[in-house]
Every structure is written in C-alpha cells, then in structure tokens.
Protein backbone atom coordinates (compact mmCIF):
# COMPACT_ATOMS: atom_id res chain seq x y z
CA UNK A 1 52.06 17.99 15.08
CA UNK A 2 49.07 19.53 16.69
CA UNK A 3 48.02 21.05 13.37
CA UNK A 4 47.91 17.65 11.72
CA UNK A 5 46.18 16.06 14.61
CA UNK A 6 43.75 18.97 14.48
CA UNK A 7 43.13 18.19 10.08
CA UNK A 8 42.67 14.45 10.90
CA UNK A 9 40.15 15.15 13.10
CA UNK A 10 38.51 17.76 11.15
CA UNK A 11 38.93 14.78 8.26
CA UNK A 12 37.10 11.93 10.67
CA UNK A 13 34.29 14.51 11.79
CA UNK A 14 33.59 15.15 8.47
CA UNK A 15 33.15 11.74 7.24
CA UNK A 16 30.92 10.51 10.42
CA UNK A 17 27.68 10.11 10.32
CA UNK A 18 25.78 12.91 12.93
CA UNK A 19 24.62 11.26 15.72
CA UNK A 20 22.34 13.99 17.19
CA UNK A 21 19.10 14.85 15.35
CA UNK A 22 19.61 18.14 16.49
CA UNK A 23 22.90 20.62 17.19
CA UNK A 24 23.29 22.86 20.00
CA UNK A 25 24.09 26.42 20.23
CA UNK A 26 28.22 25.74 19.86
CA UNK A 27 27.20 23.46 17.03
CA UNK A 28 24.60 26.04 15.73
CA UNK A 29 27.36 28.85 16.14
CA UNK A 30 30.28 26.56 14.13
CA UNK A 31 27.68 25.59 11.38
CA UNK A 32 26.94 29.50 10.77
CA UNK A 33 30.97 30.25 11.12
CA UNK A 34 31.68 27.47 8.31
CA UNK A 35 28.94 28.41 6.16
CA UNK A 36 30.03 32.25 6.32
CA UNK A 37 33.41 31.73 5.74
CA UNK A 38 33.37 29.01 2.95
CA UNK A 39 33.54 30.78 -0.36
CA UNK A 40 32.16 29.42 -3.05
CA UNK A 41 35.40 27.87 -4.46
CA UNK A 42 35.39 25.93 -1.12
CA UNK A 43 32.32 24.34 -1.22
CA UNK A 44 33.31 23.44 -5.00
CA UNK A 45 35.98 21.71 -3.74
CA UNK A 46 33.60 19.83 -1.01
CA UNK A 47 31.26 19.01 -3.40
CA UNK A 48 34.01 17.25 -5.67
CA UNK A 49 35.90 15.65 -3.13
CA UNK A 50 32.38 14.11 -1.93
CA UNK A 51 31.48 13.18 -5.20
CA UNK A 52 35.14 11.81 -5.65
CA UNK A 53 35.09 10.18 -2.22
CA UNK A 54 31.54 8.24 -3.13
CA UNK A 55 32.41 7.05 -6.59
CA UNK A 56 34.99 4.70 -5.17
CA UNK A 57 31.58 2.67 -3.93
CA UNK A 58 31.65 -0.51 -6.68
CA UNK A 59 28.43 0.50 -7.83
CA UNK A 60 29.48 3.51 -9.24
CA UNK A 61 32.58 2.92 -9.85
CA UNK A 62 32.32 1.64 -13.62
CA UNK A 63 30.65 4.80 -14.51
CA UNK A 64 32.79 7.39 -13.80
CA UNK A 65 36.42 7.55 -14.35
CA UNK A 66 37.79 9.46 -11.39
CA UNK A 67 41.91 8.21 -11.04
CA UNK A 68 43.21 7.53 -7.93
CA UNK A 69 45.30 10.38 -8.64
CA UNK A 70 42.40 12.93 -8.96
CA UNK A 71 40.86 11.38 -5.87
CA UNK A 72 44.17 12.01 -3.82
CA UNK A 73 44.38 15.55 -5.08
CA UNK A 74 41.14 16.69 -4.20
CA UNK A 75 41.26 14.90 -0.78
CA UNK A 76 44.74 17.45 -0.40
CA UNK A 77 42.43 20.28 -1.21
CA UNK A 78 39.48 19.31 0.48
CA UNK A 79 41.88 18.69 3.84
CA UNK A 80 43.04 22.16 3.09
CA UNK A 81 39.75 23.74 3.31
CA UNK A 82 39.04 22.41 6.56
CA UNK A 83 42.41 23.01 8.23
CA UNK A 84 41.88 26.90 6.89
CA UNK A 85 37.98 26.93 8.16
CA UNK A 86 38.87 25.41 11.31
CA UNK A 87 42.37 27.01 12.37
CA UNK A 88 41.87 30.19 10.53
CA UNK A 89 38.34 31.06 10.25
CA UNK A 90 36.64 29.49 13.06
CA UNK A 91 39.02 28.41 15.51
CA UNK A 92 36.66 29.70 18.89
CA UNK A 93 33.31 28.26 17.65
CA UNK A 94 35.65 25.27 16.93
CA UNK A 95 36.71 25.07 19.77
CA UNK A 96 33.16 25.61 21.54
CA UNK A 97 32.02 23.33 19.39
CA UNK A 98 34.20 20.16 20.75
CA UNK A 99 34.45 21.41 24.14
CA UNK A 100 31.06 21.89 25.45
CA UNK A 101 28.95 19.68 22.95
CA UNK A 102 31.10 17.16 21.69
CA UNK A 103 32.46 15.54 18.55
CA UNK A 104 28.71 14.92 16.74
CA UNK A 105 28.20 18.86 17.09
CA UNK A 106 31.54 19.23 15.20
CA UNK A 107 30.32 17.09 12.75
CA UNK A 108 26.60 18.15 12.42
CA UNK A 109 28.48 21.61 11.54
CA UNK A 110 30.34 20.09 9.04
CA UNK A 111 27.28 18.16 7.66
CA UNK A 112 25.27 21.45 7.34
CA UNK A 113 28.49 22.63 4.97
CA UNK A 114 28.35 19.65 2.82
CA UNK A 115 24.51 20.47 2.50
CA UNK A 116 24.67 23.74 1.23
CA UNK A 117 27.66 22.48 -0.98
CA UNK A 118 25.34 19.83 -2.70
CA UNK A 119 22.21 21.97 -2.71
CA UNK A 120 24.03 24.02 -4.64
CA UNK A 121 24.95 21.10 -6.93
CA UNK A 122 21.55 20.18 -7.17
CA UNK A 123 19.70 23.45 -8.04
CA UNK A 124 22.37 23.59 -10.99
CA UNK A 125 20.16 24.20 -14.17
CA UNK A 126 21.83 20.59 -16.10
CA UNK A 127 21.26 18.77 -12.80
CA UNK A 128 17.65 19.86 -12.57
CA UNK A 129 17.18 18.93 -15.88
CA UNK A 130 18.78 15.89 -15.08
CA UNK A 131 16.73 14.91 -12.17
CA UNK A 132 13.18 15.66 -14.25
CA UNK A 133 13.76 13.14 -16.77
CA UNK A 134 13.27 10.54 -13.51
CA UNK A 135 9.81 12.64 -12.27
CA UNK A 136 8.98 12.22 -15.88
CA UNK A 137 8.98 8.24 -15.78
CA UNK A 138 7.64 8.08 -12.31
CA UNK A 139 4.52 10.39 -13.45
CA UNK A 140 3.52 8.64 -16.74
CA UNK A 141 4.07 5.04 -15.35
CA UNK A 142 0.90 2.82 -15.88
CA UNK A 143 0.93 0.56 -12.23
CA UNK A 144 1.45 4.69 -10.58
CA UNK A 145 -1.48 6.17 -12.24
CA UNK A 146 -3.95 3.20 -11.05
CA UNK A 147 -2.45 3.48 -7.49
CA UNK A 148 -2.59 7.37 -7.51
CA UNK A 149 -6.60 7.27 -8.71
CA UNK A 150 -7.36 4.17 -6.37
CA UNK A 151 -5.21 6.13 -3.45
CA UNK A 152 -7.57 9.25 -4.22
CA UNK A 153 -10.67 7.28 -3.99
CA UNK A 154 -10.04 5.74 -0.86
CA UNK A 155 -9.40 9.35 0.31
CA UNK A 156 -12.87 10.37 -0.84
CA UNK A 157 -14.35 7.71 0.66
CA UNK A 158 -16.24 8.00 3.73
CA UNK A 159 -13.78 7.15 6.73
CA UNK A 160 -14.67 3.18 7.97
CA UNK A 161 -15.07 2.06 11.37
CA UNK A 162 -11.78 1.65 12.77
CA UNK A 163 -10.76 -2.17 13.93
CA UNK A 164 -10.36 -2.80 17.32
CA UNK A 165 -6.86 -2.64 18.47
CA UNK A 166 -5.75 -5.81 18.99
C-alpha cells in the first residue's frame, strides 16, 4: 500500500509544474541521484511516455497515431522507472528531498530528468535536421530580413535623448 502511495506520488510530482525557480541542496542532491542512476533505456522510456502523454492534446492528436493501448503501456513502464529510481536508487535523497524542501523540490528533480531525457531527443541527428528546415524559413523570410536590417540600423544609430518618464 505504501509502495503504491509512494508511485502515485512520484506520478503527480512528475506531472506538476515546478513552482520554485530554483532547487535546494535536497532537490540539487535528488536531481544528481536521478540523473546518475537513469540509464539510458530509462530516459527512453521518459521521453516516450512524455511524448505519448502530450499527443493526447487535440491539437496533436490527428497527427500521430499513438493507441490508447500504447499510451497505457508506456505509462506502466514509465511508473516503473520512477518506483525503481525512487525506492531503489534514491530512496535517502528522496526522502531529503520531500522532507526538508518540499514537494516542488521533488518535482524540480524530476523536471531536470525529463530535460536531459528530451535534450537527448533533440540533439538526435533526424531531429536536428528536423528542426533546421524551420531556421531555414525563418532566415530567408522577406518581412524578417527588412526588420533584421532596420533593427541593425537603429542599433548603429546614435543613441536619442531618452523621454521623460512619465
């Protein structure tokens, strides 16, 4: 009972937003326990379960074709890699974590695992070549040009008086 109270919480922390701008040391010391003990299979799994997780949104939706059924299996794995970084690998900084910081440092730590999970996804050679075709558009669009060279002149220009705050 404990251990599934434990997962769901590990689940809810992971899908909060972080509500400090910055972690303490617990949080500091969880975020460097998760990130050392997730193997790369395990932030694979992250990454998919997030990507499953935010392709249920309606906008999306049409494009992919993620089942329910894929969704719900991934969500089983994904649970499973937190209940094995949190009981097994990190229990104490866990622990620390919650007890002397709170729940947003147990989900800052989380959030800094779900970075490196899609940092990894987007250095991925396809992805980056991916990504480029949109700088590509941005830098040879007309209106961006005549705002980039107007943007630089105003730069070179001598610096006006400033207006009186009003």
């Amino acid at each position: 009972m404990i251990r599934r109270a434990l997962a769901v919480l590990v689940l809810i922390a992971a899908m909060l937003p972080v509500q400090s701008a910055f972690a303490g040391v617990y949080a500091d010391n969880l975020s460097q326990c998760l990130a050392k003990s997730a193997k790369p299979q395990d932030q694979l799994v992250l990454l998919q379960w997030s990507f499953a997780a935010m392709s249920a949104h309606p906008a999306v939706q049409p494009m992919l074709s993620i089942s329910n059924d894929q969704r719900d299996k991934l969500s089983r794995q994904a649970s499973e890699v937190f209940v094995r970084l949190i009981t097994a690998d990190c229990p104490k900084q866990a622990m620390d974590a919650i007890k002397y910081e709170g729940q947003a440092a147990f989900s800052s730590s989380f959030a800094v695992l779900g970075q490196m999970a899609v940092r990894g996804l987007m250095t991925e050679p396809h992805v980056v070549q991916a990504r480029m075709q949109l700088l590509k558009d941005v830098i040879t669009n007309e209106k961006l040009i005549a705002f980039a060279m107007t943007a630089a002149a105003a730069a070179s220009a001598p610096p006006a008086a400033a207006a009186p705050a009003k």
